[in-house]
Each structure stands twice: as C-alpha cells, then as structure tokens.
PDB file of N, CA and C in Angstrom:
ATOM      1  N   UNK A   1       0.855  -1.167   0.000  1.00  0.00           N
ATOM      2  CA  UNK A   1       0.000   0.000   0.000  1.00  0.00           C
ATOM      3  C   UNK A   1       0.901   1.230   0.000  1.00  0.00           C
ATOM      4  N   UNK A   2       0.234   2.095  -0.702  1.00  0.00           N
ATOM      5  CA  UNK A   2       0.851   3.749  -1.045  1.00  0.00           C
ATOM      6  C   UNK A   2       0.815   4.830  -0.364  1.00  0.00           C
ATOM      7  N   UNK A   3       1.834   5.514   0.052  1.00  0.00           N
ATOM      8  CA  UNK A   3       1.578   6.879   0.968  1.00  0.00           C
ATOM      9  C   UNK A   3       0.208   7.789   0.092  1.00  0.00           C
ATOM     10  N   UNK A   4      -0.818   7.989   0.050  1.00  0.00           N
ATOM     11  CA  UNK A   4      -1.372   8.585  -0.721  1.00  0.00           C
ATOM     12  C   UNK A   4      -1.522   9.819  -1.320  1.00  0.00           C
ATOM     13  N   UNK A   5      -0.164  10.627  -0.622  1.00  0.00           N
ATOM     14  CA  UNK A   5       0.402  11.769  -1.878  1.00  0.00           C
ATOM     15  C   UNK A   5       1.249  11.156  -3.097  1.00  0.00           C
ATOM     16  N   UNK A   6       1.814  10.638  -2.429  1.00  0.00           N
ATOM     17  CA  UNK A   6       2.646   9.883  -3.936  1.00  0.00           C
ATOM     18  C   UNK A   6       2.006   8.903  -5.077  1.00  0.00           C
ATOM     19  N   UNK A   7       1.046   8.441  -4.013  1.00  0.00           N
ATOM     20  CA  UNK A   7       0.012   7.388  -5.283  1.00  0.00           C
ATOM     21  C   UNK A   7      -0.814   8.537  -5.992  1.00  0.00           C
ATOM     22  N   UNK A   8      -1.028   9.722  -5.717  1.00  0.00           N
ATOM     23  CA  UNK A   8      -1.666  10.523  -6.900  1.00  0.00           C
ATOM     24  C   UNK A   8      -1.048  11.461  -7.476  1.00  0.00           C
ATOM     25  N   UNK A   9       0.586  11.422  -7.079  1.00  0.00           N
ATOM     26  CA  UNK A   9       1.032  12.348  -7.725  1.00  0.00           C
ATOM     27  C   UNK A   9       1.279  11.579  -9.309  1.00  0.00           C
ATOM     28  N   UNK A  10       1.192  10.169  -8.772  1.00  0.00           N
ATOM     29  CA  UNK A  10       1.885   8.902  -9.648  1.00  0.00           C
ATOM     30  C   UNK A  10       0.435   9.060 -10.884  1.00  0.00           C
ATOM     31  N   UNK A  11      -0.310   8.625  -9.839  1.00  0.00           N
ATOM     32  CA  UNK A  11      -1.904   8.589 -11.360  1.00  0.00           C
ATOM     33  C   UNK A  11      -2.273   9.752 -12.264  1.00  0.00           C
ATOM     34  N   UNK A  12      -1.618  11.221 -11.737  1.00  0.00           N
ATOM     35  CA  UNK A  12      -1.653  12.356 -12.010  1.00  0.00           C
ATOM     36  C   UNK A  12      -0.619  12.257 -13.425  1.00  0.00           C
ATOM     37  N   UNK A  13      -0.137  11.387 -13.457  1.00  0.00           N
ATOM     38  CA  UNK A  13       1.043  11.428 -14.489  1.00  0.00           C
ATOM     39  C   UNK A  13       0.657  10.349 -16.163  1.00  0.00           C
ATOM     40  N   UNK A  14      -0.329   9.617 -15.550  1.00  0.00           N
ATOM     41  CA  UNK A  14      -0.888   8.609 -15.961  1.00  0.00           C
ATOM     42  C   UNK A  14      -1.752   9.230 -16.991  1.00  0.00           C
ATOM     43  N   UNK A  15      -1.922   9.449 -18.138  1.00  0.00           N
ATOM     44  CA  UNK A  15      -2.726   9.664 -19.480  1.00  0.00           C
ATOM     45  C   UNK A  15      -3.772   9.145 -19.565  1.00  0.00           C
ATOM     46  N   UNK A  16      -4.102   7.512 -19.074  1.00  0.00           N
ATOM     47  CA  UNK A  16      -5.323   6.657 -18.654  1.00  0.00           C
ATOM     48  C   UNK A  16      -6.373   7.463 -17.720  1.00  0.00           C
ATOM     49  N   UNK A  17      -5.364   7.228 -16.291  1.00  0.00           N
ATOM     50  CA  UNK A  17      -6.017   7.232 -15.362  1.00  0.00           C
ATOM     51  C   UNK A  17      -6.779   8.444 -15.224  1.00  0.00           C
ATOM     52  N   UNK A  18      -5.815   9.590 -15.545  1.00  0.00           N
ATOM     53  CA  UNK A  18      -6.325  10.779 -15.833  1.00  0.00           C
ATOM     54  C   UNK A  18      -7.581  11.283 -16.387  1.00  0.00           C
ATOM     55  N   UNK A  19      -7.789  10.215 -17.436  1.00  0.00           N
ATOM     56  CA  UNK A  19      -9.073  10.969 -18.924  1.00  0.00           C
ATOM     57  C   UNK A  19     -10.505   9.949 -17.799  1.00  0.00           C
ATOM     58  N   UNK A  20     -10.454   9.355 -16.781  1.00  0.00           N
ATOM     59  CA  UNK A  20     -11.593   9.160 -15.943  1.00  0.00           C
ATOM     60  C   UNK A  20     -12.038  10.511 -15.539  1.00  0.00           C
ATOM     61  N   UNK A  21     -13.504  10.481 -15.666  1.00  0.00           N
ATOM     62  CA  UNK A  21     -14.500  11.809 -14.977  1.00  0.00           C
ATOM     63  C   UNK A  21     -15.579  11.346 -14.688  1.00  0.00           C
ATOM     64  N   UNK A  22     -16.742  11.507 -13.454  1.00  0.00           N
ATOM     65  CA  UNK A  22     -17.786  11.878 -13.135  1.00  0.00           C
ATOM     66  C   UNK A  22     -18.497  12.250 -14.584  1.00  0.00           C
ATOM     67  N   UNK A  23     -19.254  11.574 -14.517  1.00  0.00           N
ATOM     68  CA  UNK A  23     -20.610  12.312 -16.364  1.00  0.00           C
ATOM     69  C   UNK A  23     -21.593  12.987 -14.844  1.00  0.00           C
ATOM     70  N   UNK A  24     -22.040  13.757 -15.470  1.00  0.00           N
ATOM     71  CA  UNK A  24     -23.157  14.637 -14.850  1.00  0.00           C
ATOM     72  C   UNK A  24     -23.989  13.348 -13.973  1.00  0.00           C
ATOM     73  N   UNK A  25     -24.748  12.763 -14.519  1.00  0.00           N
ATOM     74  CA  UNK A  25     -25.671  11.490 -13.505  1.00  0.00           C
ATOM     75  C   UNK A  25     -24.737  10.974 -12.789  1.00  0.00           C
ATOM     76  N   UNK A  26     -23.510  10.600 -12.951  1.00  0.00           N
ATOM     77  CA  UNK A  26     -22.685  10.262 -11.823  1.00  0.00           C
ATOM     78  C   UNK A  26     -22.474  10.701 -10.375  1.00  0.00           C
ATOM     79  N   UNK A  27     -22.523  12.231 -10.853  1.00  0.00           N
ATOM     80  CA  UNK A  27     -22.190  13.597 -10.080  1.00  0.00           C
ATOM     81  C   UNK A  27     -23.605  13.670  -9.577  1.00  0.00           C
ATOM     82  N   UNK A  28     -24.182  13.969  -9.907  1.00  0.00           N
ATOM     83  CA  UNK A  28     -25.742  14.242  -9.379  1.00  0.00           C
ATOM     84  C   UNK A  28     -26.490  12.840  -8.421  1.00  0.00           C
ATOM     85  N   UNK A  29     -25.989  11.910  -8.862  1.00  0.00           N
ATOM     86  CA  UNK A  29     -25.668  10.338  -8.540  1.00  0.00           C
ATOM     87  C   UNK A  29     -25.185  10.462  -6.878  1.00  0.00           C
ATOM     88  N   UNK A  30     -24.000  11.104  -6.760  1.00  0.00           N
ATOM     89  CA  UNK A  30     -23.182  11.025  -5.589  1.00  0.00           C
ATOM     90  C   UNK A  30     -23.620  11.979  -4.873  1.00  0.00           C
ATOM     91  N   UNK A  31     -24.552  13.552  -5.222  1.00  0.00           N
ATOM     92  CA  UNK A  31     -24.529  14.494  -4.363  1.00  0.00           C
ATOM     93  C   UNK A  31     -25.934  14.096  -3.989  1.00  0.00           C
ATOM     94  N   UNK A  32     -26.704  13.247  -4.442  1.00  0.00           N
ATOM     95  CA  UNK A  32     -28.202  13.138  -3.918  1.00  0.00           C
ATOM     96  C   UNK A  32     -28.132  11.674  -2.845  1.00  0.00           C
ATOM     97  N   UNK A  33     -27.038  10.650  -2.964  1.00  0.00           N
ATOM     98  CA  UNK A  33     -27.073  10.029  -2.307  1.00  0.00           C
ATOM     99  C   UNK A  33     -26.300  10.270  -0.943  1.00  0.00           C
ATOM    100  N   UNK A  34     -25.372  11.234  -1.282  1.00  0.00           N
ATOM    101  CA  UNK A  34     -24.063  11.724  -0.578  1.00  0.00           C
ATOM    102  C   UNK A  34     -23.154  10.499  -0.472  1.00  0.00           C
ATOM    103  N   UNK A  35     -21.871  11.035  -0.221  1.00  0.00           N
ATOM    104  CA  UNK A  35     -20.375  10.614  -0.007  1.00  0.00           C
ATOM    105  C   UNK A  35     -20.578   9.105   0.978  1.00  0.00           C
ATOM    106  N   UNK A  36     -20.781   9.516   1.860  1.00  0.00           N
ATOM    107  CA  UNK A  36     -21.581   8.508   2.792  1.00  0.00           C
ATOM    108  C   UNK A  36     -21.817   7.063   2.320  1.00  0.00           C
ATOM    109  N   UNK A  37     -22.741   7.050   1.647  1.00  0.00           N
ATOM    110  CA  UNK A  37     -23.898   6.549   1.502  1.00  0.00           C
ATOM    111  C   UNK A  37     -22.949   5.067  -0.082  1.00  0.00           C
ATOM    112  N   UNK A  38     -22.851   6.161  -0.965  1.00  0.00           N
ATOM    113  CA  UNK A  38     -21.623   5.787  -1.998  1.00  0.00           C
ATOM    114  C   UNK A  38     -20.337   4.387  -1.349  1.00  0.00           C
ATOM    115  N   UNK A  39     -19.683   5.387  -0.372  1.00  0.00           N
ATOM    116  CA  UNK A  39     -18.459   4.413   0.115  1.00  0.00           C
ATOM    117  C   UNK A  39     -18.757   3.309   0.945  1.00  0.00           C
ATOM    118  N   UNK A  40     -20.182   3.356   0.874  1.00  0.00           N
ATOM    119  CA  UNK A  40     -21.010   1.920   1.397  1.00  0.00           C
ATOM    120  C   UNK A  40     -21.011   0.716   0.790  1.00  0.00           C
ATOM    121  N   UNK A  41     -21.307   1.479  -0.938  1.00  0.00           N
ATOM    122  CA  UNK A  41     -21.439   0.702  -2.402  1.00  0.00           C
ATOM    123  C   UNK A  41     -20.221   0.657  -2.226  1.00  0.00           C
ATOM    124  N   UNK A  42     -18.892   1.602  -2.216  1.00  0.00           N
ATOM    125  CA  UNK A  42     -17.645   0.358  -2.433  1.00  0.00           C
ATOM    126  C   UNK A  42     -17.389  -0.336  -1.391  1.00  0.00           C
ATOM    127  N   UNK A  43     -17.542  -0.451  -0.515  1.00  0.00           N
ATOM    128  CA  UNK A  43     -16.758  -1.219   0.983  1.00  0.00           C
ATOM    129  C   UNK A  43     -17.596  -2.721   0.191  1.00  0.00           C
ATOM    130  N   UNK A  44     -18.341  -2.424  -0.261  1.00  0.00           N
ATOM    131  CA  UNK A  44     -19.529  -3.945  -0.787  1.00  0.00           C
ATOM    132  C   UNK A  44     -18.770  -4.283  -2.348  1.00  0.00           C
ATOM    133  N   UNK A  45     -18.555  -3.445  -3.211  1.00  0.00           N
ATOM    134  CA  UNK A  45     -18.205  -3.701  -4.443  1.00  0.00           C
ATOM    135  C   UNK A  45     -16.628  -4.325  -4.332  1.00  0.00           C
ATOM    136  N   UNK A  46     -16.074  -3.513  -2.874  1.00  0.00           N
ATOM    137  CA  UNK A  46     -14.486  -4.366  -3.003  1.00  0.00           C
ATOM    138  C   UNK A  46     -14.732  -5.469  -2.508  1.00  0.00           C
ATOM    139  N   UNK A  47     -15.439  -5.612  -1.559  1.00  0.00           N
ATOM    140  CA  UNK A  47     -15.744  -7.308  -0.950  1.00  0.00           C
ATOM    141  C   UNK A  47     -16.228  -8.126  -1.695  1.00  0.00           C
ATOM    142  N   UNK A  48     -17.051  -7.965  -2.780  1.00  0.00           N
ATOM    143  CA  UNK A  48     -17.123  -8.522  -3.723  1.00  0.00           C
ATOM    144  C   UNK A  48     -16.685  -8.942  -4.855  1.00  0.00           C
ATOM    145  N   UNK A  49     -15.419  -7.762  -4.872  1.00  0.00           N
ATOM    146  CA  UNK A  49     -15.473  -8.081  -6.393  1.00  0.00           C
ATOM    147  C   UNK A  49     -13.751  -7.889  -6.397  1.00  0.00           C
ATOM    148  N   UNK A  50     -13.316  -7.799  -5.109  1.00  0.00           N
ATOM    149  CA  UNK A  50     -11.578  -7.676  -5.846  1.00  0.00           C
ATOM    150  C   UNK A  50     -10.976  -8.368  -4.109  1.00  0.00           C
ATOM    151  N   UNK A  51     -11.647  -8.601  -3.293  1.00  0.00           N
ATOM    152  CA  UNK A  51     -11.188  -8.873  -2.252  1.00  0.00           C
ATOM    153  C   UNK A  51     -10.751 -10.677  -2.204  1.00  0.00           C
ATOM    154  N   UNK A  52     -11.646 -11.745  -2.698  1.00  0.00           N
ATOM    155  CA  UNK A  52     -11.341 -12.782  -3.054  1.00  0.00           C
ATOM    156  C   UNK A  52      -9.296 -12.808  -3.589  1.00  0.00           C
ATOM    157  N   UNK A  53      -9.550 -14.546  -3.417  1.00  0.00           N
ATOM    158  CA  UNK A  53      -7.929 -14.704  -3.655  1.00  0.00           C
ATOM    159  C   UNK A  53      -7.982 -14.986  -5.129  1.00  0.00           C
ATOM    160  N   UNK A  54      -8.980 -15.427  -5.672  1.00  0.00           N
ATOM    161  CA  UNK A  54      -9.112 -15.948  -6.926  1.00  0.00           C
ATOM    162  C   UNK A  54     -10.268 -15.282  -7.687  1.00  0.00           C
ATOM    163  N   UNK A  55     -10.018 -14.643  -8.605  1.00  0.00           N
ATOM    164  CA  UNK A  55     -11.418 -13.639  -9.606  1.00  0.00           C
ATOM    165  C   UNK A  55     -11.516 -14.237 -10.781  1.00  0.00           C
ATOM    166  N   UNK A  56     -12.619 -15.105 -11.152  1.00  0.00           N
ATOM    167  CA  UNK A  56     -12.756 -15.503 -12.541  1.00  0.00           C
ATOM    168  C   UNK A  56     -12.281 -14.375 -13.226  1.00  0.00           C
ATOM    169  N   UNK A  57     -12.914 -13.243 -13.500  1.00  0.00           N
ATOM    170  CA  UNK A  57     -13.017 -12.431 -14.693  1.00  0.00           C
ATOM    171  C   UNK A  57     -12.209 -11.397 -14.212  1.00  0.00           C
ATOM    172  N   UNK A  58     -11.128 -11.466 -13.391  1.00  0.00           N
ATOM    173  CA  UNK A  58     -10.266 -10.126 -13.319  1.00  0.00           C
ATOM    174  C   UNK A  58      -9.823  -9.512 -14.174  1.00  0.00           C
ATOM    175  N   UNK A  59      -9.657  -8.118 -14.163  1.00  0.00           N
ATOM    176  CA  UNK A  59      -9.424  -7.392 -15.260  1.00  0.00           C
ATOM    177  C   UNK A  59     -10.662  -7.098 -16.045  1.00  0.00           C
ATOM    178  N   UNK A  60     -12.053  -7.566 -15.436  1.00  0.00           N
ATOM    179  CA  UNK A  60     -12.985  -7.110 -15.693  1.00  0.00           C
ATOM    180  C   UNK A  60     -14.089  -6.697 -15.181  1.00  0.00           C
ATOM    181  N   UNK A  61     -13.976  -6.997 -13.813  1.00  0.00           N
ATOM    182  CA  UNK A  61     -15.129  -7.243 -12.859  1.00  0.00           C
ATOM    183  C   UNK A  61     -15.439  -5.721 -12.906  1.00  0.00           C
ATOM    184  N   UNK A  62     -15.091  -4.771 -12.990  1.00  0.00           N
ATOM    185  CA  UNK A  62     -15.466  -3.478 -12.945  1.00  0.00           C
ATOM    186  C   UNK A  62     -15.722  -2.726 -13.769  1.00  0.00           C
ATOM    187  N   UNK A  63     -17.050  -2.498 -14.050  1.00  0.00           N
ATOM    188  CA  UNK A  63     -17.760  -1.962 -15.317  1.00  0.00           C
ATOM    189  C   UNK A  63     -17.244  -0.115 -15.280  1.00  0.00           C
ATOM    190  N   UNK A  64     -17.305   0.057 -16.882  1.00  0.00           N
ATOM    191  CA  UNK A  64     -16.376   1.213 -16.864  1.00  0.00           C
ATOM    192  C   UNK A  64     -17.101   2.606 -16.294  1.00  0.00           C
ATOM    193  N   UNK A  65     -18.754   2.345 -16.308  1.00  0.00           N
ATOM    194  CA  UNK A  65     -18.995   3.587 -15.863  1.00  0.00           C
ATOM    195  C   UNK A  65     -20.365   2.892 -15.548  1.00  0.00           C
ATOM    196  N   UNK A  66     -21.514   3.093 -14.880  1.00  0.00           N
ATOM    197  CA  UNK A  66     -23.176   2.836 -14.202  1.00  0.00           C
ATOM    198  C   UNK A  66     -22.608   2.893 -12.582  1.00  0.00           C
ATOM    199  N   UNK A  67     -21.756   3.797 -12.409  1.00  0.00           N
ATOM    200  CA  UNK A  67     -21.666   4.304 -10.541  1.00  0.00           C
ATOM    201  C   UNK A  67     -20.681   5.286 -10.402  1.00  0.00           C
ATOM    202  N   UNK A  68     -20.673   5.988  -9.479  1.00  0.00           N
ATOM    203  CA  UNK A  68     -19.374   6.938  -9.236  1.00  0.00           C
ATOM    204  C   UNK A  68     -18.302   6.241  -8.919  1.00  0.00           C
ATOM    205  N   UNK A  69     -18.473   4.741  -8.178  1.00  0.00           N
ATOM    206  CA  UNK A  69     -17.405   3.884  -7.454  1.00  0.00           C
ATOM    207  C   UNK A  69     -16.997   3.358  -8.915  1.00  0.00           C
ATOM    208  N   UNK A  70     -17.522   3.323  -9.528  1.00  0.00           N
ATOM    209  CA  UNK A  70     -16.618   2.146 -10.737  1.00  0.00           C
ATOM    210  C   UNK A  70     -15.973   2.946 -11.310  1.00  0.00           C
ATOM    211  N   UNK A  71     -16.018   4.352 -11.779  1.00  0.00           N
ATOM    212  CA  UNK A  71     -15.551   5.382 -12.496  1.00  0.00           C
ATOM    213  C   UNK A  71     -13.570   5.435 -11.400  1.00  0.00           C
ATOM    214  N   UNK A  72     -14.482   5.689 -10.514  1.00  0.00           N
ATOM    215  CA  UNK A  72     -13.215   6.055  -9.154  1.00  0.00           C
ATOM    216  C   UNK A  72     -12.208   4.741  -9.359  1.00  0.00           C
ATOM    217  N   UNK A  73     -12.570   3.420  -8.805  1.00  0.00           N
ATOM    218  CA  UNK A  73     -11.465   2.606  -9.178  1.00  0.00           C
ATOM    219  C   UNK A  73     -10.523   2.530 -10.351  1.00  0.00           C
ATOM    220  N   UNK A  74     -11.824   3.030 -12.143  1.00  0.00           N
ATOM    221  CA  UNK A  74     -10.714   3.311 -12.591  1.00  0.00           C
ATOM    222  C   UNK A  74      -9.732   4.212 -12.431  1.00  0.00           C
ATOM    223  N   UNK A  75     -10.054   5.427 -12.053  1.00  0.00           N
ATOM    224  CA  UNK A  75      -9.441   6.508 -11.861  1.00  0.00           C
ATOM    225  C   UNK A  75      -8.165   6.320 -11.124  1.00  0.00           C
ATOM    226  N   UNK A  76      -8.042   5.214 -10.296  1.00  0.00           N
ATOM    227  CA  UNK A  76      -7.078   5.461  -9.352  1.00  0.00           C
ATOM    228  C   UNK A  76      -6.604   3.991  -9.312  1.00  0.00           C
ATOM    229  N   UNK A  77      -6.841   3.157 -10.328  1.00  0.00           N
ATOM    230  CA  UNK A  77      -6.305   1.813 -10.249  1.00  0.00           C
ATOM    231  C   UNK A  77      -6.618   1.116  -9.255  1.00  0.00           C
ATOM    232  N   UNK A  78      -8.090   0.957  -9.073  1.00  0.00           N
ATOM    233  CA  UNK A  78      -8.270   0.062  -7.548  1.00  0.00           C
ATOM    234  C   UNK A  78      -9.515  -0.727  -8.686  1.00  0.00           C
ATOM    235  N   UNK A  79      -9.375  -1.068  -9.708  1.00  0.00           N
ATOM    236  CA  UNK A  79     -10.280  -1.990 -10.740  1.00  0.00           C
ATOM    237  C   UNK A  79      -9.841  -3.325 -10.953  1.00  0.00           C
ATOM    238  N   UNK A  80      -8.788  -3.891 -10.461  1.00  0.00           N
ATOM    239  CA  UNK A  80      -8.841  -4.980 -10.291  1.00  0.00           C
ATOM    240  C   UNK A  80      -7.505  -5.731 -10.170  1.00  0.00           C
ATOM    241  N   UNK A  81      -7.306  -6.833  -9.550  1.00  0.00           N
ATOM    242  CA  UNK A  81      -6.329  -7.029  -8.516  1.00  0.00           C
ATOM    243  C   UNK A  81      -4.761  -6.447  -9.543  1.00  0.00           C
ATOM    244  N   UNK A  82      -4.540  -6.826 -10.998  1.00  0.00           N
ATOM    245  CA  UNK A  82      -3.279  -6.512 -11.486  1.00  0.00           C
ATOM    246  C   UNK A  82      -3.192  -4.982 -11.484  1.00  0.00           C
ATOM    247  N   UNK A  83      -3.846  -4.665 -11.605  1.00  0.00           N
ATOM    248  CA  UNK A  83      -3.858  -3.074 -10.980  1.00  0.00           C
ATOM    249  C   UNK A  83      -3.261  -2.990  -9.696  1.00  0.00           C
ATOM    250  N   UNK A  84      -4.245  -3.402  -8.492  1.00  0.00           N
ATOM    251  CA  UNK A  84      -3.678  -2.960  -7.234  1.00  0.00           C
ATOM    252  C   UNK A  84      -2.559  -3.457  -7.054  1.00  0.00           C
ATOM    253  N   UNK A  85      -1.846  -5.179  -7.522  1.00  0.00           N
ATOM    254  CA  UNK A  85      -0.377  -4.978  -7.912  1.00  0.00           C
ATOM    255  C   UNK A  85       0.788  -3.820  -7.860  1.00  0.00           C
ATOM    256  N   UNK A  86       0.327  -3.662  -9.165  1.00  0.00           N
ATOM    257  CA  UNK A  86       1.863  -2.582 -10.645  1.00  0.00           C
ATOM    258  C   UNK A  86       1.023  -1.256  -9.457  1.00  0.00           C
ATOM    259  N   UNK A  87      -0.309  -0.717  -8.704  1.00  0.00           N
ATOM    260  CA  UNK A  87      -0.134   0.581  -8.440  1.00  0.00           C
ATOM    261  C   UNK A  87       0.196   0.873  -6.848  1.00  0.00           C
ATOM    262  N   UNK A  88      -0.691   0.028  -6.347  1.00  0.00           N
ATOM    263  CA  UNK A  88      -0.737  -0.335  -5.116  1.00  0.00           C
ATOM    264  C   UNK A  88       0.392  -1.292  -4.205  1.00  0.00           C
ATOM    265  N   UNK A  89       0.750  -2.215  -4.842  1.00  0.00           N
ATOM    266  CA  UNK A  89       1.467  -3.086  -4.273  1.00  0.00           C
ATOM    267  C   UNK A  89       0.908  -4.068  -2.951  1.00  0.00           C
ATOM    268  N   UNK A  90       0.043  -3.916  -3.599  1.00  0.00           N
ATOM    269  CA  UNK A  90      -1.061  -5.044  -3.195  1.00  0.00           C
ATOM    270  C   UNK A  90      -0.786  -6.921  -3.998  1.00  0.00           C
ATOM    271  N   UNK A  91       0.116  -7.588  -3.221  1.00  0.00           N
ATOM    272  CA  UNK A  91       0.152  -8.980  -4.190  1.00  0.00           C
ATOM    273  C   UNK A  91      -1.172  -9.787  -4.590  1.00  0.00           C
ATOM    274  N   UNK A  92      -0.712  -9.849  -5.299  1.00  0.00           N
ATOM    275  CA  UNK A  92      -2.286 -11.377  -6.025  1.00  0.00           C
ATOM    276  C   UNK A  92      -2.223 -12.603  -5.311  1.00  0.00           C
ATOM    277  N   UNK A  93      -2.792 -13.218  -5.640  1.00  0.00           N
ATOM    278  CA  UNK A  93      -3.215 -14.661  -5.474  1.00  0.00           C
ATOM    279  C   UNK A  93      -3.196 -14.833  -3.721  1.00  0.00           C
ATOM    280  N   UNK A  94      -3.893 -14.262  -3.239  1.00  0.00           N
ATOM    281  CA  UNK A  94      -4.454 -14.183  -1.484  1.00  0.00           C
ATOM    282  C   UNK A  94      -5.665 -13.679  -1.500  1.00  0.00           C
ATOM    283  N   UNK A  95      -6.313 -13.632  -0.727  1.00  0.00           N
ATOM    284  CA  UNK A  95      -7.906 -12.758  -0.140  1.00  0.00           C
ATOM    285  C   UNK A  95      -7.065 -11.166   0.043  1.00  0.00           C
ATOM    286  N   UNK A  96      -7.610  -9.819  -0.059  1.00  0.00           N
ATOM    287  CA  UNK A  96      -7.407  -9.171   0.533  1.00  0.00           C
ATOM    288  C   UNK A  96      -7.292  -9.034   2.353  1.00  0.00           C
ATOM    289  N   UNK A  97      -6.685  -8.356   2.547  1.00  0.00           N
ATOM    290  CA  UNK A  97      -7.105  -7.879   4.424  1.00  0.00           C
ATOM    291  C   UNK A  97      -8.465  -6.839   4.664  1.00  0.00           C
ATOM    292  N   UNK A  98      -8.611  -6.992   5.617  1.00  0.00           N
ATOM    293  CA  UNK A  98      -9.615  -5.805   5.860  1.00  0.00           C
ATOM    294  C   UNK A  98      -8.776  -4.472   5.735  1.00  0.00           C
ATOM    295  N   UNK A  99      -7.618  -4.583   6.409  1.00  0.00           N
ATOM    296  CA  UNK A  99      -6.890  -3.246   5.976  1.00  0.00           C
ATOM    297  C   UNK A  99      -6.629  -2.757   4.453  1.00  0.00           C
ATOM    298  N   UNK A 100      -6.580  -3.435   3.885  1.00  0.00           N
ATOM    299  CA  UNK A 100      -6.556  -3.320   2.379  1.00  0.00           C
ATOM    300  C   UNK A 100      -7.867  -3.127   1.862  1.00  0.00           C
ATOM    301  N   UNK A 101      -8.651  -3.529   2.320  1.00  0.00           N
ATOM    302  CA  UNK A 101      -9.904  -2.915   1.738  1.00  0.00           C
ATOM    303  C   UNK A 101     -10.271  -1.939   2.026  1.00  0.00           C
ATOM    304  N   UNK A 102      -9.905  -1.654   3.744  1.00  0.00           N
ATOM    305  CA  UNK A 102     -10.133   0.006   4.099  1.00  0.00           C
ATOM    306  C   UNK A 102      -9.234   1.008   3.402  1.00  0.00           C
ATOM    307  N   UNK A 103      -8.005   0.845   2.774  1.00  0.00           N
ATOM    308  CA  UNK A 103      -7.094   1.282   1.770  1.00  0.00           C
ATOM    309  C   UNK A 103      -7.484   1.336   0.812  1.00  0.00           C
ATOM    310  N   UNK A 104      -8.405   0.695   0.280  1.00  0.00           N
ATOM    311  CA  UNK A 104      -9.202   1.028  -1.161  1.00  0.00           C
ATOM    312  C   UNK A 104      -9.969   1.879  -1.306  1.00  0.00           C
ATOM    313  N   UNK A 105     -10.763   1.656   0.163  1.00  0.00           N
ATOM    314  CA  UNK A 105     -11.575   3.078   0.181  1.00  0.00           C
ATOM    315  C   UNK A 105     -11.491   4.276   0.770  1.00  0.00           C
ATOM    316  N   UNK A 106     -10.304   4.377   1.136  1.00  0.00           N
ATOM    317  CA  UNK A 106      -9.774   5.438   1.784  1.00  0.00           C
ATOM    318  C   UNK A 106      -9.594   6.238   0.221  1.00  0.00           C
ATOM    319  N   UNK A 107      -8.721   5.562  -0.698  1.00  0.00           N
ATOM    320  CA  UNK A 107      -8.215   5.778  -1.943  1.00  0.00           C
ATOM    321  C   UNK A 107      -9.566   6.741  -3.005  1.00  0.00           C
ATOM    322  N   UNK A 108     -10.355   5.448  -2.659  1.00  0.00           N
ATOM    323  CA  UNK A 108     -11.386   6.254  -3.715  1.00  0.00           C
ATOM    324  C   UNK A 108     -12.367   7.228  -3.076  1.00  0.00           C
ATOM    325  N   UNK A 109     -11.965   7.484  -1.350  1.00  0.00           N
ATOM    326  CA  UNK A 109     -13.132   8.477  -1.184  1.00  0.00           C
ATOM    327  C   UNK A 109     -12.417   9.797  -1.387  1.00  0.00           C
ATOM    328  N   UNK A 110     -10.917   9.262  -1.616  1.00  0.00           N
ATOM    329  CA  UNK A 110      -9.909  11.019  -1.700  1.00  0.00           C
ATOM    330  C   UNK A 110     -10.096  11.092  -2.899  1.00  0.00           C
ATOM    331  N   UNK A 111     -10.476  10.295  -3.969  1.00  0.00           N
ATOM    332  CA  UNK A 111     -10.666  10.836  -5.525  1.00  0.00           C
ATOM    333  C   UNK A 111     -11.932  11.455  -5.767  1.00  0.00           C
ATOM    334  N   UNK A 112     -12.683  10.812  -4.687  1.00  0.00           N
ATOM    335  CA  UNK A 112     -14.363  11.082  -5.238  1.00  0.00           C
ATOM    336  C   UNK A 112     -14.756  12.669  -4.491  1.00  0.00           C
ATOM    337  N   UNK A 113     -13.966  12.641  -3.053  1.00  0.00           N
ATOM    338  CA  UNK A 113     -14.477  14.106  -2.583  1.00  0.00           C
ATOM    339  C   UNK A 113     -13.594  15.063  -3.482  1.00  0.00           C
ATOM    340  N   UNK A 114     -12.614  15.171  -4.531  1.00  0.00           N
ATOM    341  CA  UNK A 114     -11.760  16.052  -5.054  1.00  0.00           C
ATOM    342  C   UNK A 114     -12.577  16.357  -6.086  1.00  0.00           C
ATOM    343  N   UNK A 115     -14.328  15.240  -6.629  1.00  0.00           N
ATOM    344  CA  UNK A 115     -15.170  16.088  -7.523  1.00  0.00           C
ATOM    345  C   UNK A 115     -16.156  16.448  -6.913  1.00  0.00           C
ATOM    346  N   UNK A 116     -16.498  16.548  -5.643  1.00  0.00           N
ATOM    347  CA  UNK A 116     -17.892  16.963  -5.089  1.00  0.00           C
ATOM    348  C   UNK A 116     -17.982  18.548  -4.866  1.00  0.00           C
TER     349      UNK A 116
END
C-alpha cells in the first residue's frame, strides 16, 4: 500500500487514469445520495469483487462507468487485482485484508471528494 500523496502524484502522471470523470448522472448520482452513503457501495463492491484470492473475470469485474465507485477505481487503479499490484502493491493470489480494503476506500473516497 501507497503513501497517498505519492500514489496521486503517480496517477496524475498517468494519461489513462487521468481521462476518468464523473458524467453529470454520476455527479448528481453522488450528491443526492451523498459521499456517505456511496463508500457503502464500495466497501460492498471491493468485498465482492476484488477482495477474493481468486477472480474468474479479473481485469474485468469493474464496469467502466453505471456508478461513481466504478468510475473512481478506474481513476485510481483500484479496478482490479493486477492493478492494485503494478499501483498499489497489493500482491495477487491471497484474499485481501480488511486493511486493504479500508485502503481502497480510503483511496477512492480522496478521488471522489476532489469532484464533489
């Protein structure tokens, strides 16, 4: 896991990660449900879907945009485990920790409050 000035100075540099944005329903999405409410949907979307030791469809489980959380993982490389790898340094082939999952969403609630 990443000091999290340096993990965005790092994605800040990134041409990918960068061209991720909030579409308006996203945004309107997150301010009617609030911040809150959202990092609920990921604490559930990482337990589901990247916390396992083994992901059939990794590298895909995270649809590119129908939530503010799926937009955010791409944004910041928390979309699926070879990601959290090469960005995070998060190893593969284990279950996540709970600390690592609270690291995920620590991650994407500092990307998501930087559009609210």
């Amino acid at each position: 896991m990443r000091d999290l000035d340096q993990l965005f100075a790092a994605l800040a540099q990134s041409t990918f990660r960068t061209s991720f944005e909030l579409r308006a329903k996203d945004l309107a999405y997150l301010r009617q449900k609030g911040l809150s409410t959202v990092l609920d949907h990921a604490e559930d979307f990482i337990g589901k879907r990247l916390a396992p030791a083994s992901i059939d469809n990794d590298g895909k489980q995270t649809p590119m945009r129908g939530h503010p959380v799926f937009v955010a993982q791409h944004a910041t490389a928390c979309c699926c485990r070879g990601c959290l790898q090469k960005w995070h340094h998060i190893p593969l082939g284990r279950a996540l920790t709970l600390a690592e999952q609270a690291y995920i969403v620590v991650v994407l609630e500092r990307w998501l409050q930087d559009r609210v």
